[in-house]
C-alpha atoms as a PDB file:
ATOM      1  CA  UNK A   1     -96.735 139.409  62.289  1.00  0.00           C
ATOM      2  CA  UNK A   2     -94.780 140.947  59.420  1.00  0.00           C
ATOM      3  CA  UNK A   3     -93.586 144.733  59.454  1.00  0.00           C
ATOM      4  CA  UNK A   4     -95.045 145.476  56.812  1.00  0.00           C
ATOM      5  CA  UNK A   5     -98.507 144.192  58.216  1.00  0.00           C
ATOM      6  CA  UNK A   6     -97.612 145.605  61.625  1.00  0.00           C
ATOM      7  CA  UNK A   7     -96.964 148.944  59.390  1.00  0.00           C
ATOM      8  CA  UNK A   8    -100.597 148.398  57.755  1.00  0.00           C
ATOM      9  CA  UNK A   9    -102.762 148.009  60.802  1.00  0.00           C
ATOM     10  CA  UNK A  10    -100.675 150.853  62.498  1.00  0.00           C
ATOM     11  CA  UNK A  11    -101.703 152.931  59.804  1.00  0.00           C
ATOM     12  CA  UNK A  12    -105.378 151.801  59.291  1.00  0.00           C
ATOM     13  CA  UNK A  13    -105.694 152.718  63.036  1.00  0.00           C
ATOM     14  CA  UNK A  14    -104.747 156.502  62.677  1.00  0.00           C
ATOM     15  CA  UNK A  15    -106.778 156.909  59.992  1.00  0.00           C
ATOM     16  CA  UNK A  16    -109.676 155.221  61.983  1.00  0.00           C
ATOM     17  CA  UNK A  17    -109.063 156.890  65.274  1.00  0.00           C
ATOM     18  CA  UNK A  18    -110.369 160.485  64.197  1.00  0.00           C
ATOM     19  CA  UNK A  19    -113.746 159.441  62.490  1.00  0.00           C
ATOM     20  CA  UNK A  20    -114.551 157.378  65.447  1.00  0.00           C
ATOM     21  CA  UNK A  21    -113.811 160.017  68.042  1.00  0.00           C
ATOM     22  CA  UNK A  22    -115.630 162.371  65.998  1.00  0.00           C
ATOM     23  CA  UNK A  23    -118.266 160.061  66.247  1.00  0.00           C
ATOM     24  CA  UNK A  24    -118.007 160.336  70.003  1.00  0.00           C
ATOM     25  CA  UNK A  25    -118.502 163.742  69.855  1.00  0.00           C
ATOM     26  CA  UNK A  26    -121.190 163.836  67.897  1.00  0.00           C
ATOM     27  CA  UNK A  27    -123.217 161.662  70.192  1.00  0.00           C
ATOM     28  CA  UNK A  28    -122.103 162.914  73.136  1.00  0.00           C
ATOM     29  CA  UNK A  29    -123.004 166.815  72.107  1.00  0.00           C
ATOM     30  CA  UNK A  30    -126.242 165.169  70.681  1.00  0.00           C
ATOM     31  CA  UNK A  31    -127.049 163.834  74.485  1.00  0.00           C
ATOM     32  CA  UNK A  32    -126.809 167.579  75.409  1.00  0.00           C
ATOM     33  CA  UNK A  33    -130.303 168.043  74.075  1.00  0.00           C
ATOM     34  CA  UNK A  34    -131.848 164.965  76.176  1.00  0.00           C
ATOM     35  CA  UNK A  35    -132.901 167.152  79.771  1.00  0.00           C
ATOM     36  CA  UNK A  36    -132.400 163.395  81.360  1.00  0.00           C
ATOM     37  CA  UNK A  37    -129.303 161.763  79.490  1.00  0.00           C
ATOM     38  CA  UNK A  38    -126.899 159.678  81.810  1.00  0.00           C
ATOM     39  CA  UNK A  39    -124.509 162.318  81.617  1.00  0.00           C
ATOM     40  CA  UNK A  40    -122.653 164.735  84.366  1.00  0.00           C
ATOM     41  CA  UNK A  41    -122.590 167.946  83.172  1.00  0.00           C
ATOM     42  CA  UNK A  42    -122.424 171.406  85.028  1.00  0.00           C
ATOM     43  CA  UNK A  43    -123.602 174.400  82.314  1.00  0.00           C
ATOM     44  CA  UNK A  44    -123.200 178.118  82.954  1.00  0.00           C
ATOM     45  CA  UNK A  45    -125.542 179.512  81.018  1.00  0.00           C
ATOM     46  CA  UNK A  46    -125.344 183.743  80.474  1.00  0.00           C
ATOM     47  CA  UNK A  47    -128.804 185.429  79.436  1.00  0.00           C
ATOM     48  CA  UNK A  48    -128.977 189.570  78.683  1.00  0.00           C
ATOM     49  CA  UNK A  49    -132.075 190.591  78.563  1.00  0.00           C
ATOM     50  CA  UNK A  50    -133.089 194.149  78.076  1.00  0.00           C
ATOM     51  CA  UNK A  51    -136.876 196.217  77.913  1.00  0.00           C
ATOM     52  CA  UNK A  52    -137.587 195.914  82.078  1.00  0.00           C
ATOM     53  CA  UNK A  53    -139.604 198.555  83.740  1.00  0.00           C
ATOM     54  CA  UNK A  54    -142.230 200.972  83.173  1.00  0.00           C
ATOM     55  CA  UNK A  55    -140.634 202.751  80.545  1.00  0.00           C
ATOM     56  CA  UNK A  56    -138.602 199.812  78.854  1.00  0.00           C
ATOM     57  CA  UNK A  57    -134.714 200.990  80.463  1.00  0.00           C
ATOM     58  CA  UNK A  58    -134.251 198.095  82.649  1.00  0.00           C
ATOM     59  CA  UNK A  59    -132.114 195.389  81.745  1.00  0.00           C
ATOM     60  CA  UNK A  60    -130.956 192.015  83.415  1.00  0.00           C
ATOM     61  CA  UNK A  61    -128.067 189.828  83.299  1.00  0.00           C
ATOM     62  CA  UNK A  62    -128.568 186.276  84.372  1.00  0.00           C
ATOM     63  CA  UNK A  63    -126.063 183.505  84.943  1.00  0.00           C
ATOM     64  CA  UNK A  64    -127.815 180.308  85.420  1.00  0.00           C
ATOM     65  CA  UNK A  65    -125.757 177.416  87.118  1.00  0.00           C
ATOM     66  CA  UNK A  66    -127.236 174.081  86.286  1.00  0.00           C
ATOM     67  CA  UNK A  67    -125.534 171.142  87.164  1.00  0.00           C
ATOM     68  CA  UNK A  68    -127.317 167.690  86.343  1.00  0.00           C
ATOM     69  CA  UNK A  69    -126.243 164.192  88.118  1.00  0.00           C
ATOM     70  CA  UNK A  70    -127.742 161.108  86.959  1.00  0.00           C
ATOM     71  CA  UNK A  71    -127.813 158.564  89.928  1.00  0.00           C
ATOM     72  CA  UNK A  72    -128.005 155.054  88.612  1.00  0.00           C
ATOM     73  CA  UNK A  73    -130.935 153.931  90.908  1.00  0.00           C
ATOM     74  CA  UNK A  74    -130.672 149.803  90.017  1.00  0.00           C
ATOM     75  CA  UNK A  75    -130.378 148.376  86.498  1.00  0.00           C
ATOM     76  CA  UNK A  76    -133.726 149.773  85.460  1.00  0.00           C
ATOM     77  CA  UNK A  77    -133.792 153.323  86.708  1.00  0.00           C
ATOM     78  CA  UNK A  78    -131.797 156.765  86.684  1.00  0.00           C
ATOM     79  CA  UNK A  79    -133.201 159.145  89.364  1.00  0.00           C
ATOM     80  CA  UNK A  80    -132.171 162.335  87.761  1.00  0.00           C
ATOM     81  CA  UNK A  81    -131.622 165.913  89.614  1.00  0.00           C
ATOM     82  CA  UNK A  82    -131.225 169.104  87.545  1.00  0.00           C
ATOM     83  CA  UNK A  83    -130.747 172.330  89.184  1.00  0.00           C
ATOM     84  CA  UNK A  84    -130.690 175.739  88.362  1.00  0.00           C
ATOM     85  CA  UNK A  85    -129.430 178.656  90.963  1.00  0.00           C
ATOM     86  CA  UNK A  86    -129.422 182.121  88.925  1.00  0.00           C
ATOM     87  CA  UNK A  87    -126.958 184.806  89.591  1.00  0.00           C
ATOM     88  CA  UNK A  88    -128.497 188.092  88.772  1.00  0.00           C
ATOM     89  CA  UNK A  89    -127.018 191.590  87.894  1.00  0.00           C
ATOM     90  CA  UNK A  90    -130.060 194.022  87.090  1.00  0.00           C
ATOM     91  CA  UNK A  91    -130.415 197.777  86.312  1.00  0.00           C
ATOM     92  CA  UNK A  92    -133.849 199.645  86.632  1.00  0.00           C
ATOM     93  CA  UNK A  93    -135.818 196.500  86.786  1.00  0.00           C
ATOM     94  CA  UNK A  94    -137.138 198.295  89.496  1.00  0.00           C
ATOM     95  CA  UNK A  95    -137.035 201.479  88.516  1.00  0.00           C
ATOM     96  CA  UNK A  96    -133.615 203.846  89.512  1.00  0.00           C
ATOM     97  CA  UNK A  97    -132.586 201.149  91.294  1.00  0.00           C
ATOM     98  CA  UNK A  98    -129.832 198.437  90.749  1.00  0.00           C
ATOM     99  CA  UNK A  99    -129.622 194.793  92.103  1.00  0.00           C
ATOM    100  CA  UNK A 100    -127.150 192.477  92.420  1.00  0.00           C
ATOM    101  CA  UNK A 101    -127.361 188.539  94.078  1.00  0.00           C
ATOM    102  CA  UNK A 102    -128.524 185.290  93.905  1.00  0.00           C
ATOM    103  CA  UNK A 103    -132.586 184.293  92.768  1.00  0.00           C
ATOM    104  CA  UNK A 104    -134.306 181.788  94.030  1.00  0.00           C
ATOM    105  CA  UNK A 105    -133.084 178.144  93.132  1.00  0.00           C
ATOM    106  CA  UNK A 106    -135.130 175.278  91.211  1.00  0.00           C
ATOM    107  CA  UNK A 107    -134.609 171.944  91.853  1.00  0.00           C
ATOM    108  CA  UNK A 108    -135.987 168.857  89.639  1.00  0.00           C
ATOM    109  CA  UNK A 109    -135.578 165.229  90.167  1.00  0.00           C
ATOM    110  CA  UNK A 110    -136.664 163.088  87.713  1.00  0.00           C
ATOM    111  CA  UNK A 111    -137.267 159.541  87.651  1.00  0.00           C
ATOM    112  CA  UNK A 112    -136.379 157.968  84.452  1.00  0.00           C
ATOM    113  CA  UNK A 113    -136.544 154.119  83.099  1.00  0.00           C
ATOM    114  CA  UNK A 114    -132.414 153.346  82.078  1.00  0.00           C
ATOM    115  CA  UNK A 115    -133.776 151.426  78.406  1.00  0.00           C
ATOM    116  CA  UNK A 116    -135.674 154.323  77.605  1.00  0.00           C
ATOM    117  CA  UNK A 117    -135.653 155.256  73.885  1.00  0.00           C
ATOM    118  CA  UNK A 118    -134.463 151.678  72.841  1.00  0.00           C
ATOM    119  CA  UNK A 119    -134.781 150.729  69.399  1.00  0.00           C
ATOM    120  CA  UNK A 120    -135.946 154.544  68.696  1.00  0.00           C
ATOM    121  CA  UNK A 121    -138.532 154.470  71.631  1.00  0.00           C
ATOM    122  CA  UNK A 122    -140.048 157.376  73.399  1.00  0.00           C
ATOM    123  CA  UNK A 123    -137.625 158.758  76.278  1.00  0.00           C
ATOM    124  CA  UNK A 124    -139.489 160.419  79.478  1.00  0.00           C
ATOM    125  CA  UNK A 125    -138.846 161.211  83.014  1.00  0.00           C
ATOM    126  CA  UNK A 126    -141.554 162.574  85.745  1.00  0.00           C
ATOM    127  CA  UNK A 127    -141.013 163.680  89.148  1.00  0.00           C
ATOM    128  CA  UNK A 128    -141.200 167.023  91.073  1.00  0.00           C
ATOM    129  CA  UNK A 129    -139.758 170.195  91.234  1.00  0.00           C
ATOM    130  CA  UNK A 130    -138.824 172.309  94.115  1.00  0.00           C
ATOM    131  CA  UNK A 131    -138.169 176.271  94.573  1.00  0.00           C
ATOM    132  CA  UNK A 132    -135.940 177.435  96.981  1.00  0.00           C
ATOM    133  CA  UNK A 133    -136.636 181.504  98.328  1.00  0.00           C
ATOM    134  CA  UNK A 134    -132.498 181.370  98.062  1.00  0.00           C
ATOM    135  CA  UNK A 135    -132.866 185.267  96.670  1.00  0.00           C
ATOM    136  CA  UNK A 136    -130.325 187.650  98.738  1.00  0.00           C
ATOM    137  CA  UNK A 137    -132.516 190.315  97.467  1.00  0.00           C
ATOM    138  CA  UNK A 138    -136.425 190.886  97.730  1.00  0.00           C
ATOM    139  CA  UNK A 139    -136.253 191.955  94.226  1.00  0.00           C
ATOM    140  CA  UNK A 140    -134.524 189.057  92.548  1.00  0.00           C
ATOM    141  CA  UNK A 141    -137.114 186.460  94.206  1.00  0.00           C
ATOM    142  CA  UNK A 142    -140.505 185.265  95.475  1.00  0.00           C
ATOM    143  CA  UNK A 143    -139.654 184.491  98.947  1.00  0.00           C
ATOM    144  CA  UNK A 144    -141.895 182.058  98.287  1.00  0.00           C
ATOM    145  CA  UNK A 145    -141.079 178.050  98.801  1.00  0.00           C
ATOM    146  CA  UNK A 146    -142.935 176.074  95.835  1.00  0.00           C
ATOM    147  CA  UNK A 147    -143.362 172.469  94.843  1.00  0.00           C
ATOM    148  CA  UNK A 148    -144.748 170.762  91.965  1.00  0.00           C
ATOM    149  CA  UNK A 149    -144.562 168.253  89.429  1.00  0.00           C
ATOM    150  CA  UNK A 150    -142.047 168.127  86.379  1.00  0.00           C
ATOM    151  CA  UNK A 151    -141.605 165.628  83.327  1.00  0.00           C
ATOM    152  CA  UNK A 152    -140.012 165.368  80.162  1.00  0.00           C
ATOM    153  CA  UNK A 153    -140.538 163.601  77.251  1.00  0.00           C
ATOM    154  CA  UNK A 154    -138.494 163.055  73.851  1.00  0.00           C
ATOM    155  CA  UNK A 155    -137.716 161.058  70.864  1.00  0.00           C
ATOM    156  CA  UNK A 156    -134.153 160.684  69.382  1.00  0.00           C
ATOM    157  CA  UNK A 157    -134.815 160.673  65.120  1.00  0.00           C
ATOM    158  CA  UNK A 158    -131.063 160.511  63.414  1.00  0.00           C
ATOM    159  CA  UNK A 159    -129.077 163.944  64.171  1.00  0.00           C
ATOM    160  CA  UNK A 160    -132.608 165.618  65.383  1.00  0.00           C
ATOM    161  CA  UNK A 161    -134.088 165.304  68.819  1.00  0.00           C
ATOM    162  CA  UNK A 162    -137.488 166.821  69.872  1.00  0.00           C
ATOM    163  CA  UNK A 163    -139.693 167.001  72.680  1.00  0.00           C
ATOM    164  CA  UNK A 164    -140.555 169.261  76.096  1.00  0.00           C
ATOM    165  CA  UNK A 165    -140.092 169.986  79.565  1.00  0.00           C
ATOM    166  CA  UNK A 166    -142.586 170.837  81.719  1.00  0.00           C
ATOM    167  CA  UNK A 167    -142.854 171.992  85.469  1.00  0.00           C
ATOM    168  CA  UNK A 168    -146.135 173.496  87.490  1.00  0.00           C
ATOM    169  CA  UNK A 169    -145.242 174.735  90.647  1.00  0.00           C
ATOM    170  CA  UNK A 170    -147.275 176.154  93.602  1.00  0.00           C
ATOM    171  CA  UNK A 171    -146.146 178.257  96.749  1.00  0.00           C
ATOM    172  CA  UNK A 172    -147.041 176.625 100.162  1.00  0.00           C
ATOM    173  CA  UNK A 173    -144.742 178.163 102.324  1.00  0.00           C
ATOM    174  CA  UNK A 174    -143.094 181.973 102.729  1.00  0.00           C
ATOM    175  CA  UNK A 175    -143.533 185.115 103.311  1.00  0.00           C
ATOM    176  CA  UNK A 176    -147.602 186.014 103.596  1.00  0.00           C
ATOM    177  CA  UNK A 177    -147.103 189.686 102.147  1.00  0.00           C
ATOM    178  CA  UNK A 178    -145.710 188.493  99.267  1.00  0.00           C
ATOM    179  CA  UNK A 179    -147.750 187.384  96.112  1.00  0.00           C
ATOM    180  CA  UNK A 180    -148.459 183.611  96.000  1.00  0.00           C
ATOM    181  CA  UNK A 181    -146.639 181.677  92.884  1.00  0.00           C
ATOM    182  CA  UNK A 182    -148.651 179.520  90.995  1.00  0.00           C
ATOM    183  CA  UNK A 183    -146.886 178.906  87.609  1.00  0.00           C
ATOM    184  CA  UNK A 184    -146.333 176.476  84.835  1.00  0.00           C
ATOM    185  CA  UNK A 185    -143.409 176.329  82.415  1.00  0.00           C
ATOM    186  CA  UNK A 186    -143.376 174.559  79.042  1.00  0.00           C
ATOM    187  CA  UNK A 187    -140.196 174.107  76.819  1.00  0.00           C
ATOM    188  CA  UNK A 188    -141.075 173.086  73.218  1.00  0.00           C
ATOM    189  CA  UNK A 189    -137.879 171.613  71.696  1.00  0.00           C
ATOM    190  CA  UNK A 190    -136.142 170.439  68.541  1.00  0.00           C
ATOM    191  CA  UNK A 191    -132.011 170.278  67.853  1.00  0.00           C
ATOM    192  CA  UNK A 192    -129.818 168.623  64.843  1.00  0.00           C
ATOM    193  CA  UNK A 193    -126.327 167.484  65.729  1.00  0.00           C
ATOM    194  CA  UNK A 194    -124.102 167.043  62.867  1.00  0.00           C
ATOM    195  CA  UNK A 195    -121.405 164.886  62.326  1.00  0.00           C
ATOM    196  CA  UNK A 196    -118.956 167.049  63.848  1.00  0.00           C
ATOM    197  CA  UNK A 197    -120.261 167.520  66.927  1.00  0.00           C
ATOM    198  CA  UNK A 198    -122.669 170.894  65.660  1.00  0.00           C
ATOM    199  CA  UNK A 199    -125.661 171.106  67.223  1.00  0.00           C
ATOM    200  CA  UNK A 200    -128.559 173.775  66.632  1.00  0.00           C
ATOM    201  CA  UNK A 201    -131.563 173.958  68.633  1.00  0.00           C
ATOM    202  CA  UNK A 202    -134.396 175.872  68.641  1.00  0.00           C
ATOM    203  CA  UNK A 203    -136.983 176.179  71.664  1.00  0.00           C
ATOM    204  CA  UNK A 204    -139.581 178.293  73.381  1.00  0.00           C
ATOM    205  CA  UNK A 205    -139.354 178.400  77.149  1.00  0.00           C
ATOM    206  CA  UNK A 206    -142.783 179.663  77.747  1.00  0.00           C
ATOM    207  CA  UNK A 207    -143.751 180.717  81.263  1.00  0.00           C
ATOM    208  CA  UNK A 208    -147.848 181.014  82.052  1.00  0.00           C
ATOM    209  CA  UNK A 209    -148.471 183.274  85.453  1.00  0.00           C
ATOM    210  CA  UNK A 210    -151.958 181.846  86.992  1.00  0.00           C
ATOM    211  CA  UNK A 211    -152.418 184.804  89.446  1.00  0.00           C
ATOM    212  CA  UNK A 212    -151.382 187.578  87.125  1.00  0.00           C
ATOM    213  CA  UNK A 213    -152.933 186.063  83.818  1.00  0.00           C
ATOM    214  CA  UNK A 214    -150.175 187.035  81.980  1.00  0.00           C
ATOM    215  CA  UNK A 215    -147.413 184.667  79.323  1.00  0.00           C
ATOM    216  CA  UNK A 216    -143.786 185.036  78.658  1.00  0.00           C
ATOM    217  CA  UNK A 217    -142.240 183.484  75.885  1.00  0.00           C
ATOM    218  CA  UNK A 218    -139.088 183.718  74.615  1.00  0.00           C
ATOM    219  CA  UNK A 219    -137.982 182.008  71.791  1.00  0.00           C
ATOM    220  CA  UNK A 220    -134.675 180.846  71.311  1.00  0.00           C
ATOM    221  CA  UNK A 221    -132.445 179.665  68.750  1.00  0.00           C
ATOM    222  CA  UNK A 222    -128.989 178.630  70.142  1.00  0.00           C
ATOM    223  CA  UNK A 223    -125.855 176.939  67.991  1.00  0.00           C
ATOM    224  CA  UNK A 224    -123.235 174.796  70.111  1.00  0.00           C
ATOM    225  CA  UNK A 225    -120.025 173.563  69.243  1.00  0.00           C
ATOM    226  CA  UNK A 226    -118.382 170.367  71.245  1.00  0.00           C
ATOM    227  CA  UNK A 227    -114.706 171.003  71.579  1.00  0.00           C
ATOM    228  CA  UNK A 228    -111.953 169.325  73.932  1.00  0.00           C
ATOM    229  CA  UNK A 229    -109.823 171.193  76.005  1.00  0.00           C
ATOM    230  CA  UNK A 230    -107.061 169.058  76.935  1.00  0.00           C
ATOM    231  CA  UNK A 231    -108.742 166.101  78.107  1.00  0.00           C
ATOM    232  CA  UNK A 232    -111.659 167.947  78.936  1.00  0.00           C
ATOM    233  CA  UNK A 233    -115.170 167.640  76.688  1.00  0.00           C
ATOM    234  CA  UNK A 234    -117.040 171.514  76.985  1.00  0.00           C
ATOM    235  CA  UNK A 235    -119.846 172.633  74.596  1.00  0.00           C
ATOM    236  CA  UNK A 236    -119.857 176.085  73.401  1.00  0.00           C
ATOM    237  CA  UNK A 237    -123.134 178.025  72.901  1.00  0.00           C
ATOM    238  CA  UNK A 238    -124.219 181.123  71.567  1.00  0.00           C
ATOM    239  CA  UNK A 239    -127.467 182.361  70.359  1.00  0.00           C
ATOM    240  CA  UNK A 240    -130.636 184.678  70.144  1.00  0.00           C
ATOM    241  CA  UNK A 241    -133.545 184.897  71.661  1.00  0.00           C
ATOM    242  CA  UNK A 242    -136.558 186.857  70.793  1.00  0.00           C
ATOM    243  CA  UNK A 243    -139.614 187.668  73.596  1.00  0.00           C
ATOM    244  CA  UNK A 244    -142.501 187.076  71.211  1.00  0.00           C
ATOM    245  CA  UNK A 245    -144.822 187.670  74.494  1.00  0.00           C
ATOM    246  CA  UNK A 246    -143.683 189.267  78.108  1.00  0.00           C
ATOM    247  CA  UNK A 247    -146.018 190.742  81.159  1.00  0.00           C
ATOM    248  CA  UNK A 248    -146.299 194.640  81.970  1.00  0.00           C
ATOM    249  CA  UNK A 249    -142.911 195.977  82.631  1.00  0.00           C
ATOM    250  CA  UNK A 250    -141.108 192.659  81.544  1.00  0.00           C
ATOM    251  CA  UNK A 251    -138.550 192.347  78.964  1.00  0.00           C
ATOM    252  CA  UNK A 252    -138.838 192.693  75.141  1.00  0.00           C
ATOM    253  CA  UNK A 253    -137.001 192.717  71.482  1.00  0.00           C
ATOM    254  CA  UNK A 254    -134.256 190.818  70.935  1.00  0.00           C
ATOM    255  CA  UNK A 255    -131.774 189.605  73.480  1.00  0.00           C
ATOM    256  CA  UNK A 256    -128.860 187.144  73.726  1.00  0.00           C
ATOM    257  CA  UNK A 257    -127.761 183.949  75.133  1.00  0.00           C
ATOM    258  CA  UNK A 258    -124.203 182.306  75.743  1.00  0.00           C
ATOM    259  CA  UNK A 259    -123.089 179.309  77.270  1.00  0.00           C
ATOM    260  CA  UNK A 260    -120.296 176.423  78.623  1.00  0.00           C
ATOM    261  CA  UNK A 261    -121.148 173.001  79.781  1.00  0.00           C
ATOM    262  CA  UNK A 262    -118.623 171.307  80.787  1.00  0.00           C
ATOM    263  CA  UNK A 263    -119.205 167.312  80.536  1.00  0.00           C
ATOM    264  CA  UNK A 264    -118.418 164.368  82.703  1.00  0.00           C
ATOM    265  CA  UNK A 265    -119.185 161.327  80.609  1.00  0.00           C
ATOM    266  CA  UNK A 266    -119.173 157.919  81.834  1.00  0.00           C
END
């Protein structure tokens, strides 16, 4: 080949390379918002919440560890597991008092069809969900063992992708002096990812207590940023949330919401 045509391509390349990885990023931090994408990732997610307690001074920091491994099951499915084990530092929740330890774990499998969401299609995943009484304090826990079922489903549009999660969960096992759990969960959710790897979502992680009668939502809208670091893909988030409905003595107002996943793609 000619140098100068040798010089051409060379060039062409460079100027290719960063669209396309951009690209890249853009789908992969799009993926993000998909609760069941055939992705590794382990997120650290940091809530502050604030309004706790009979007379609104409590407050409650929460650092939720949720790693998610997609086993490839056969050429059709994905058997999915999602976890999330809090680590909880909380002031006057119960009042003059202070806590500090783990909460009880929650852990989903989900079992997912590998072509979902072909060709635009719907993308869903069903299974159960599992709470562990992993608490190393009464007051940051059930000590209550619950099971239920869980499922997902969402569409991919363009940049946007909407849909929900959903869990119900039951206690069958635990300590009998403590109050039985029966509780369902619904996350409402829509996100844009823009070409550089932007993505803003918006969702309401509402909570419905069975044997209180009693809602908590809290609405949340959270921008993330994909960057590398080194060779390393992490997502950046940071964002509000707002508790348009809490029980007695829960939280209220406005609180906050950061985060770092760090991704393991394929």
């Amino acid at each position: 080949m000619p140098i100068h045509l040798n010089r051409l391509v060379a060039g062409l390349c460079l100027a290719l390379s960063p669209a396309s990885a951009q690209a890249q990023d853009a789908d992969t931090a799009q993926k993000l918002a998909n609760p069941i994408a055939d992705l590794i990732s382990v997120p650290f997610q940091l809530n502050y919440d604030e309004g706790f307690g009979p007379d609104g001074d409590g407050s409650r920091t929460t650092l939720n560890i949720q790693p998610v491994y997609p086993f490839r099951l056969n050429e059709d499915w994905n058997l999915i597991s999602r976890t999330i084990l809090p680590v909880i530092w909380q002031e006057d929740v119960v009042p003059a008092t202070d806590q500090t330890g783990l909460g009880d774990t929650l852990q989903s499998f989900f079992l997912s069809p590998r072509d979902a969401g072909s060709n635009g299609g719907l993308i869903w995943g069903a299974g159960l969900a599992f709470g562990l009484p992993t608490a190393t304090d009464d007051a940051l826990g059930s000590e209550k063992w619950t099971a239920g079922p869980t499922a997902t489903a969402l569409r991919v549009d363009g940049p946007f992708t909407y849909g929900a999660l959903f869990n119900h969960v039951w206690s069958f096992a635990g300590d009998d002096d403590r109050r039985d759990v029966n509780q369902s969960f619904l996350q409402p959710f829509v996100s844009y990812t823009s070409p550089a790897a932007i993505t803003l979502t918006a969702s309401a992680e509402t909570v419905y207590d069975w044997e209180s009668d009693s809602w908590a939502v809290p609405v949340n809208l959270i921008a993330a940023r994909l960057v590398n670091i080194g060779d390393q893909p992490v997502s950046l988030q940071a964002g509000l949330r707002y508790w348009a409905e809490s029980p007695a003595g829960g939280p209220d107002d406005l609180a906050f919401r950061l985060g770092m996943t760090f991704l393991f793609p394929r």
